[in-house]
Protein backbone atom coordinates (compact mmCIF):
# COMPACT_ATOMS: atom_id res chain seq x y z
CA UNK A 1 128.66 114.40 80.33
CA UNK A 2 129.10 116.95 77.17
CA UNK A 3 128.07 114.30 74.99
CA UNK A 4 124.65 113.15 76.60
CA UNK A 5 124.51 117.05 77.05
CA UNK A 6 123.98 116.81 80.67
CA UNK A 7 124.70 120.37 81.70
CA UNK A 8 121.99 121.13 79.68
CA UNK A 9 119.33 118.81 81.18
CA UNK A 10 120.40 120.05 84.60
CA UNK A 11 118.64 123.28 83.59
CA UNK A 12 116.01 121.41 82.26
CA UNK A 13 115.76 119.84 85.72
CA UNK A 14 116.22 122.73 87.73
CA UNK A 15 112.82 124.41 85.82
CA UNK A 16 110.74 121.43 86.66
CA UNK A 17 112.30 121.49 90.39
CA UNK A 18 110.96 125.07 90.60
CA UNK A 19 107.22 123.82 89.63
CA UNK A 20 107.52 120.16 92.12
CA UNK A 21 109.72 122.45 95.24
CA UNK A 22 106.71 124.17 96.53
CA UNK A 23 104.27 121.15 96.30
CA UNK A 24 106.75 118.87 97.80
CA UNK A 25 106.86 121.09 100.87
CA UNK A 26 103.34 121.14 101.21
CA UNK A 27 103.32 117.33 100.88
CA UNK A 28 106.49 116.76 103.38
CA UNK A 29 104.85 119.45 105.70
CA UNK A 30 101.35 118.05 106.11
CA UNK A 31 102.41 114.46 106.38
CA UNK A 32 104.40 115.92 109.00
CA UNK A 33 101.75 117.47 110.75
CA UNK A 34 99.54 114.03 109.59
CA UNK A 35 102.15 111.51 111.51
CA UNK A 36 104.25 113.42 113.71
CA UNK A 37 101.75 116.17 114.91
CA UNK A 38 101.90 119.96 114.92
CA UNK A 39 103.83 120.33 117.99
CA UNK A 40 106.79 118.29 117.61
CA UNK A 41 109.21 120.61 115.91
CA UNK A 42 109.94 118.25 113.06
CA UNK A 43 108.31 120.78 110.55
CA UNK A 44 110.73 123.76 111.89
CA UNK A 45 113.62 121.45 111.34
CA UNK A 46 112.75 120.94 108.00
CA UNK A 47 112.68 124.60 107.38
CA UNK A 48 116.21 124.82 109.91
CA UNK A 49 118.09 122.47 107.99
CA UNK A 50 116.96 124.09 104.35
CA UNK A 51 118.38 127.06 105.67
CA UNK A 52 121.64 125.84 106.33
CA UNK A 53 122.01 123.69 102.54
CA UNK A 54 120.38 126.38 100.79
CA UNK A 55 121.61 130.31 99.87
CA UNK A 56 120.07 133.18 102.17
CA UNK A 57 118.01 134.93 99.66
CA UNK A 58 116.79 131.48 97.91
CA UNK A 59 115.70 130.08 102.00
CA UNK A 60 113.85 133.44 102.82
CA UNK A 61 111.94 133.44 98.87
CA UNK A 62 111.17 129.80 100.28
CA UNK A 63 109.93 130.75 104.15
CA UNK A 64 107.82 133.33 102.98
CA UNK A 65 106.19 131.64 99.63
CA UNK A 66 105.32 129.05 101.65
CA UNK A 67 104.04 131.20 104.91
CA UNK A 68 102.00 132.51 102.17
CA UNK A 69 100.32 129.44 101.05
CA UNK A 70 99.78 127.98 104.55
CA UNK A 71 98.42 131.24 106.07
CA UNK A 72 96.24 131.45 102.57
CA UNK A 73 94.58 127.77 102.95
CA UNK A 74 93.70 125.91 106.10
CA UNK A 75 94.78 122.81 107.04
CA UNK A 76 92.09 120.73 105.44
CA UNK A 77 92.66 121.86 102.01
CA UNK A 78 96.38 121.26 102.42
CA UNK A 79 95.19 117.34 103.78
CA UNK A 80 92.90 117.35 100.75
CA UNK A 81 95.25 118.46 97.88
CA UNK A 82 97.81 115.89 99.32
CA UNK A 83 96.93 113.81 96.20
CA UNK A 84 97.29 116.87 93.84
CA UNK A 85 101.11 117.94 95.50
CA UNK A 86 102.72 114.83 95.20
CA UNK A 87 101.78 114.44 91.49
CA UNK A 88 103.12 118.20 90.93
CA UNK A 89 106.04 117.12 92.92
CA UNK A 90 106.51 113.88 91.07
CA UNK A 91 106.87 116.11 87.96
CA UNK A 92 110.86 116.30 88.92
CA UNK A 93 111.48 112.73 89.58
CA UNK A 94 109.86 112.35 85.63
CA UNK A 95 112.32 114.52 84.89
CA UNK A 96 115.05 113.17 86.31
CA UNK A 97 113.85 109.46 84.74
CA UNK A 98 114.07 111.53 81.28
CA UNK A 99 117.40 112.81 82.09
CA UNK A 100 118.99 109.49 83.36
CA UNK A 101 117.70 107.55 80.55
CA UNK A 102 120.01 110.13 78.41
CA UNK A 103 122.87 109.31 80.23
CA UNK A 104 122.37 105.25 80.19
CA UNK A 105 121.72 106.11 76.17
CA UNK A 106 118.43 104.26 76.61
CA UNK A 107 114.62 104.53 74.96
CA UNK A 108 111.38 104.81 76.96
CA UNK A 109 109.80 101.54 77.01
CA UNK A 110 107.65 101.86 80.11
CA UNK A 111 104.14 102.90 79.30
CA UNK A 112 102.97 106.29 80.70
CA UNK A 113 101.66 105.37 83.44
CA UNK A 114 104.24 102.75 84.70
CA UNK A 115 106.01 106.21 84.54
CA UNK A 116 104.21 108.18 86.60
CA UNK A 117 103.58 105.21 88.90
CA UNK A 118 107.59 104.89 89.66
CA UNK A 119 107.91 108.81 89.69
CA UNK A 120 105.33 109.03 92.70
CA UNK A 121 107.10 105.83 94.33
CA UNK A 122 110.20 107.50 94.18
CA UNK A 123 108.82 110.75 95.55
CA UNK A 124 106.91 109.02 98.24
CA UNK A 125 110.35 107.15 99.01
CA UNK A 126 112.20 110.40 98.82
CA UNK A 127 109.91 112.15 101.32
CA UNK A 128 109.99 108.51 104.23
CA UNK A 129 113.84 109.22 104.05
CA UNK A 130 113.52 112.84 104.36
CA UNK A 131 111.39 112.69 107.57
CA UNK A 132 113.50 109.99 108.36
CA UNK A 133 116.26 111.89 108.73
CA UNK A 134 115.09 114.62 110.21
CA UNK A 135 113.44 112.67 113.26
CA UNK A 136 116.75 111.46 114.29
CA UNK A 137 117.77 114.94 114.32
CA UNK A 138 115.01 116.31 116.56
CA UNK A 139 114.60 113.37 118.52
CA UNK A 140 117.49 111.55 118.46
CA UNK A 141 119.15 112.64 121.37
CA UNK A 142 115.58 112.05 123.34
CA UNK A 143 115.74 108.72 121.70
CA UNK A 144 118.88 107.34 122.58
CA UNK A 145 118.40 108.31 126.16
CA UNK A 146 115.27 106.70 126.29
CA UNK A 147 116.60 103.30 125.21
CA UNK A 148 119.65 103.60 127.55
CA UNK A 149 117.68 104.43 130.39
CA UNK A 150 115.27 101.47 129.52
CA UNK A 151 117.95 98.96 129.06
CA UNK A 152 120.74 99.99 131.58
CA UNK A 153 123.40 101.14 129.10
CA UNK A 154 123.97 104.25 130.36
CA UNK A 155 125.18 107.64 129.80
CA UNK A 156 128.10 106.41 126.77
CA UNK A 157 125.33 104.77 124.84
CA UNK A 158 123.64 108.18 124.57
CA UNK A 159 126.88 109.82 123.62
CA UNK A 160 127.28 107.12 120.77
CA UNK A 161 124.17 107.42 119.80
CA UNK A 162 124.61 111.28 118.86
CA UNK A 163 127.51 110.55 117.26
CA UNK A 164 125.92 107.70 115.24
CA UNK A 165 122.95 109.63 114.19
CA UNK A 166 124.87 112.00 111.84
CA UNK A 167 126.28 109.00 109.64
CA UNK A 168 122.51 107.40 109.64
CA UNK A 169 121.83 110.56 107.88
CA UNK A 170 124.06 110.86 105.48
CA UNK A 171 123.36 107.14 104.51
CA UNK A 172 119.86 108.23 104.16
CA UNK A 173 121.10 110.75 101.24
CA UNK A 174 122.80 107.43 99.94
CA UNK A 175 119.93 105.65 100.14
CA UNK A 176 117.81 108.15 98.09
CA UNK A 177 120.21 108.62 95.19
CA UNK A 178 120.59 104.89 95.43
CA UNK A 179 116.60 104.60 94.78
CA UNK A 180 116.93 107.02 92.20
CA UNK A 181 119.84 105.58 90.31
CA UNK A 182 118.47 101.87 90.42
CA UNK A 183 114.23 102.44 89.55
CA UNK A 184 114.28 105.90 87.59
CA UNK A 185 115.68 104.70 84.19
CA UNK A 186 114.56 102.17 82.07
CA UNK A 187 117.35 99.93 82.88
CA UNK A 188 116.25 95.57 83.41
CA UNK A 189 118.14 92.93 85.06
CA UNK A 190 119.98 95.07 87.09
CA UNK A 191 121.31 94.35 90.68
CA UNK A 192 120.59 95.95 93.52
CA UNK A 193 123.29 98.13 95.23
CA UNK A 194 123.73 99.87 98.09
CA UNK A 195 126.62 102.18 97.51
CA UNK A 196 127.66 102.89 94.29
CA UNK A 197 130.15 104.95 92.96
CA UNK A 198 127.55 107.54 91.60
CA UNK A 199 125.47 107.43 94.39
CA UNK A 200 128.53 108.94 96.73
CA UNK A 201 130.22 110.90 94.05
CA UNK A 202 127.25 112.83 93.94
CA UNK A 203 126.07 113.24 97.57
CA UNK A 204 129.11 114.62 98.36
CA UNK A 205 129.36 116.92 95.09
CA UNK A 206 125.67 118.30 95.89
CA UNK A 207 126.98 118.88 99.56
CA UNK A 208 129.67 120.41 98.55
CA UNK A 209 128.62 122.60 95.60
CA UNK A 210 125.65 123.67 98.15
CA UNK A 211 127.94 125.24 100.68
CA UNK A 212 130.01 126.22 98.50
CA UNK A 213 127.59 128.56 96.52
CA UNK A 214 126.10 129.96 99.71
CA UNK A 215 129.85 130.86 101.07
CA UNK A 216 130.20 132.31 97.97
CA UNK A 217 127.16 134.42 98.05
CA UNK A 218 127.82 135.80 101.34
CA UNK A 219 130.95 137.74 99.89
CA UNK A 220 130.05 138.45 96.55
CA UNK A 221 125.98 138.60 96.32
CA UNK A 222 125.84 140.59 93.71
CA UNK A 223 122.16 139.20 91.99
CA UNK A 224 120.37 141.39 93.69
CA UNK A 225 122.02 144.58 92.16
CA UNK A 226 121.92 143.35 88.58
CA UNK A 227 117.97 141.47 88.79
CA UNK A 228 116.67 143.59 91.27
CA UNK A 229 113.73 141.61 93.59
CA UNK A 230 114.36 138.97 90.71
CA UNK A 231 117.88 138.14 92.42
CA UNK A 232 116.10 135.58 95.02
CA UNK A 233 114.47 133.73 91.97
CA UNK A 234 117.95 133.48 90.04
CA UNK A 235 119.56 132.05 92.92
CA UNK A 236 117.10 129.49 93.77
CA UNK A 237 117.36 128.24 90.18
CA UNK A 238 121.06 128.56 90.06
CA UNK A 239 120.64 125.85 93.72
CA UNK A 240 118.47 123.86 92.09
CA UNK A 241 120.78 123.97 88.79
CA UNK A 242 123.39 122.36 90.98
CA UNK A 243 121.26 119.78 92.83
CA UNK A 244 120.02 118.52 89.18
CA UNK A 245 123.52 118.49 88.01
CA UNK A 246 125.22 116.29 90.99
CA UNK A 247 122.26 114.04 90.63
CA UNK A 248 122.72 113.29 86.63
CA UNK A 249 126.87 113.38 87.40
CA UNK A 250 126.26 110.74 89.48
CA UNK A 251 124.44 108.82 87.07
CA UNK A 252 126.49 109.33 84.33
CA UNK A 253 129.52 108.38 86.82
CA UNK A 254 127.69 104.77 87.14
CA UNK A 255 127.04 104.71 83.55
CA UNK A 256 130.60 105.00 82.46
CA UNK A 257 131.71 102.38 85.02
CA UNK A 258 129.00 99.95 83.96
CA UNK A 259 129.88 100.69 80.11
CA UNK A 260 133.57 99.77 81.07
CA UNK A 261 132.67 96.11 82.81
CA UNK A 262 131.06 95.41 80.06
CA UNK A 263 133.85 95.48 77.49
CA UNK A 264 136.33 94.35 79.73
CA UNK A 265 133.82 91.25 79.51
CA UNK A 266 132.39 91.19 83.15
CA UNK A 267 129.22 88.97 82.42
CA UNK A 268 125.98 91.06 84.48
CA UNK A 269 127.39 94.60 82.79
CA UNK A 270 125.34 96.87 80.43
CA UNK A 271 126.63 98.15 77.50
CA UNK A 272 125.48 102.04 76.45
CA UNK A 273 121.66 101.50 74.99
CA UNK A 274 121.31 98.00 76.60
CA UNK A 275 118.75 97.28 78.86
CA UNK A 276 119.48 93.93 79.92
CA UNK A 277 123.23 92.11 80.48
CA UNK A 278 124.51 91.27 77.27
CA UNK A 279 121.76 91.93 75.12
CA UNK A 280 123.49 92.79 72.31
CA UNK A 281 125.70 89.69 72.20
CA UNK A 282 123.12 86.71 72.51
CA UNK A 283 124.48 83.83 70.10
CA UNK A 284 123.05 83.06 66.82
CA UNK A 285 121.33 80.22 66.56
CA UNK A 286 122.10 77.39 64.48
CA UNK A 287 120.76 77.32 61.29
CA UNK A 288 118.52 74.11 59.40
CA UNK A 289 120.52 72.08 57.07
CA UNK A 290 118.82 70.37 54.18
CA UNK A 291 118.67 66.54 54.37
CA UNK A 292 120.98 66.06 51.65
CA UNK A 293 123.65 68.79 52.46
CA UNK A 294 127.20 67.43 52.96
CA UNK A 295 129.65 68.94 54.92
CA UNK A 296 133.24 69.02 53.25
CA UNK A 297 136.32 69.76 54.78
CA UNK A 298 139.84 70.81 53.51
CA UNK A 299 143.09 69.99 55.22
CA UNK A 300 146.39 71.48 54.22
């Protein structure tokens, strides 16, 4: 990680998560309101559940920004700059590409727009998971009763299914860093995992760094003293610091292991700056002899 300087690109990361966080709400909120409708709470869960991950002072700089820019444009322009958000928002996810392509010790091959193209995939992906996830927390409960009460299975099958929900969406955090991990850099030949090492190393470090800095600003929040109305700003960039960190620790984490396989020999591994299995060790091939060339051979 101090090599590929990765501490570093995490506050790269966290600047262009500053400029893609406020379209990406906008996106996330009016496909909400697009697909779910207005009225079914998913968009104040969204908001809820922020709340809870992120610090305080970094939640309420968030609520009110973006009160401000829904009170300050109706709902049509939001629906029409839908197109313009998600390439602001995709800004981060080309960030991220650059970042893990550091890690994995790998050039840019892709043209520019292949780029973009995988950075607005990703974002789109991103954002399906994310409401995902948050309809089995509105709903879920509503959910599972309706199937048991369609099917017969009664009240236990509810009781599971509230219980099940919560591990759903935690693979859904999986599942995104997964997506990330496997399309964002320039890797080839590479095969598809669910779980890898990264991908859980570093949902639980961004979970855990998360609550972690907002317990820790609720005893000693001392930004706003030393920054003045600048203290929200700092700490929203010191969260988003940490969310770019876990995700490049995580990819360095599967970047290490896959440098490993491959000199212990294991034959589908990627050595550092290889974009394919092996690429570096293809055989030589056999060169032309002249017609009249003699082999000789000496035997002691």
């Amino acid at each position: 990680m101090n090599n590929d300087h990765m501490f570093g690109r995490a506050a790269e990361l966290s600047y262009y998560f500053l400029l893609a966080l406020f379209p990406l709400l906008i996106f996330l909120t009016s496909v909400i309101g697009i697909v779910l409708g207005s009225g079914t709470g998913t968009r104040h869960a969204l908001f809820g559940y922020l709340a809870r991950i992120m610090p305080p002072s970094a939640f309420q700089l968030l609520d009110a920004t973006m009160l401000e820019v829904t009170q300050s444009s109706g709902g049509g322009k939001l629906s029409f700059g839908l197109l313009a958000a998600l390439w602001a928002a995709s800004n981060g996810m080309s960030a991220i590409t650059d970042s893990l392509n550091a890690a994995y010790d790998l050039e840019e091959s892709r043209p520019w727009w292949k780029q973009r193209l995988v950075a607005i995939t990703l974002t789109i992906a991103l954002s399906v998971l994310i409401i995902g996830a948050l309809v089995l927390v509105v709903a879920g409960g509503n959910i599972g009763e309706g199937v048991a009460n369609h099917y017969g299975f009664g009240s236990a099958f509810a009781i599971a299914w509230k219980i099940i929900q919560w591990p759903a969406i935690f693979a859904s955090l999986i599942l995104a860093f997964a997506l990330i991990y496997y399309f964002a850099p320039d890797l080839r030949d590479q095969a598809w995992q669910w779980l890898t090492p990264g991908a859980a190393i570093g949902v639980a470090l961004w979970l855990l760094v998360s609550f972690g800095f907002r317990v820790y600003l609720q005893f000693f929040d001392s930004y706003s003293k030393t920054y003045g109305s600048l203290g929200a700003v700092i700490i929203l960039m010191l969260w988003l610091y940490f969310t770019g960190a876990a995700v490049l620790i995580g990819g360095e984490i599967n970047s290490e292991i896959e440098n490993a396989a491959a000199e212990q020999g294991a034959p589908d591994a990627k050595q550092r700056g290889e974009k394919a299995p092996n690429e570096s060790a293809q055989p030589a091939l056999p060169q032309k002899r002249s017609p009249g060339a003699e082999v000789s051979t000496t035997s002691r």
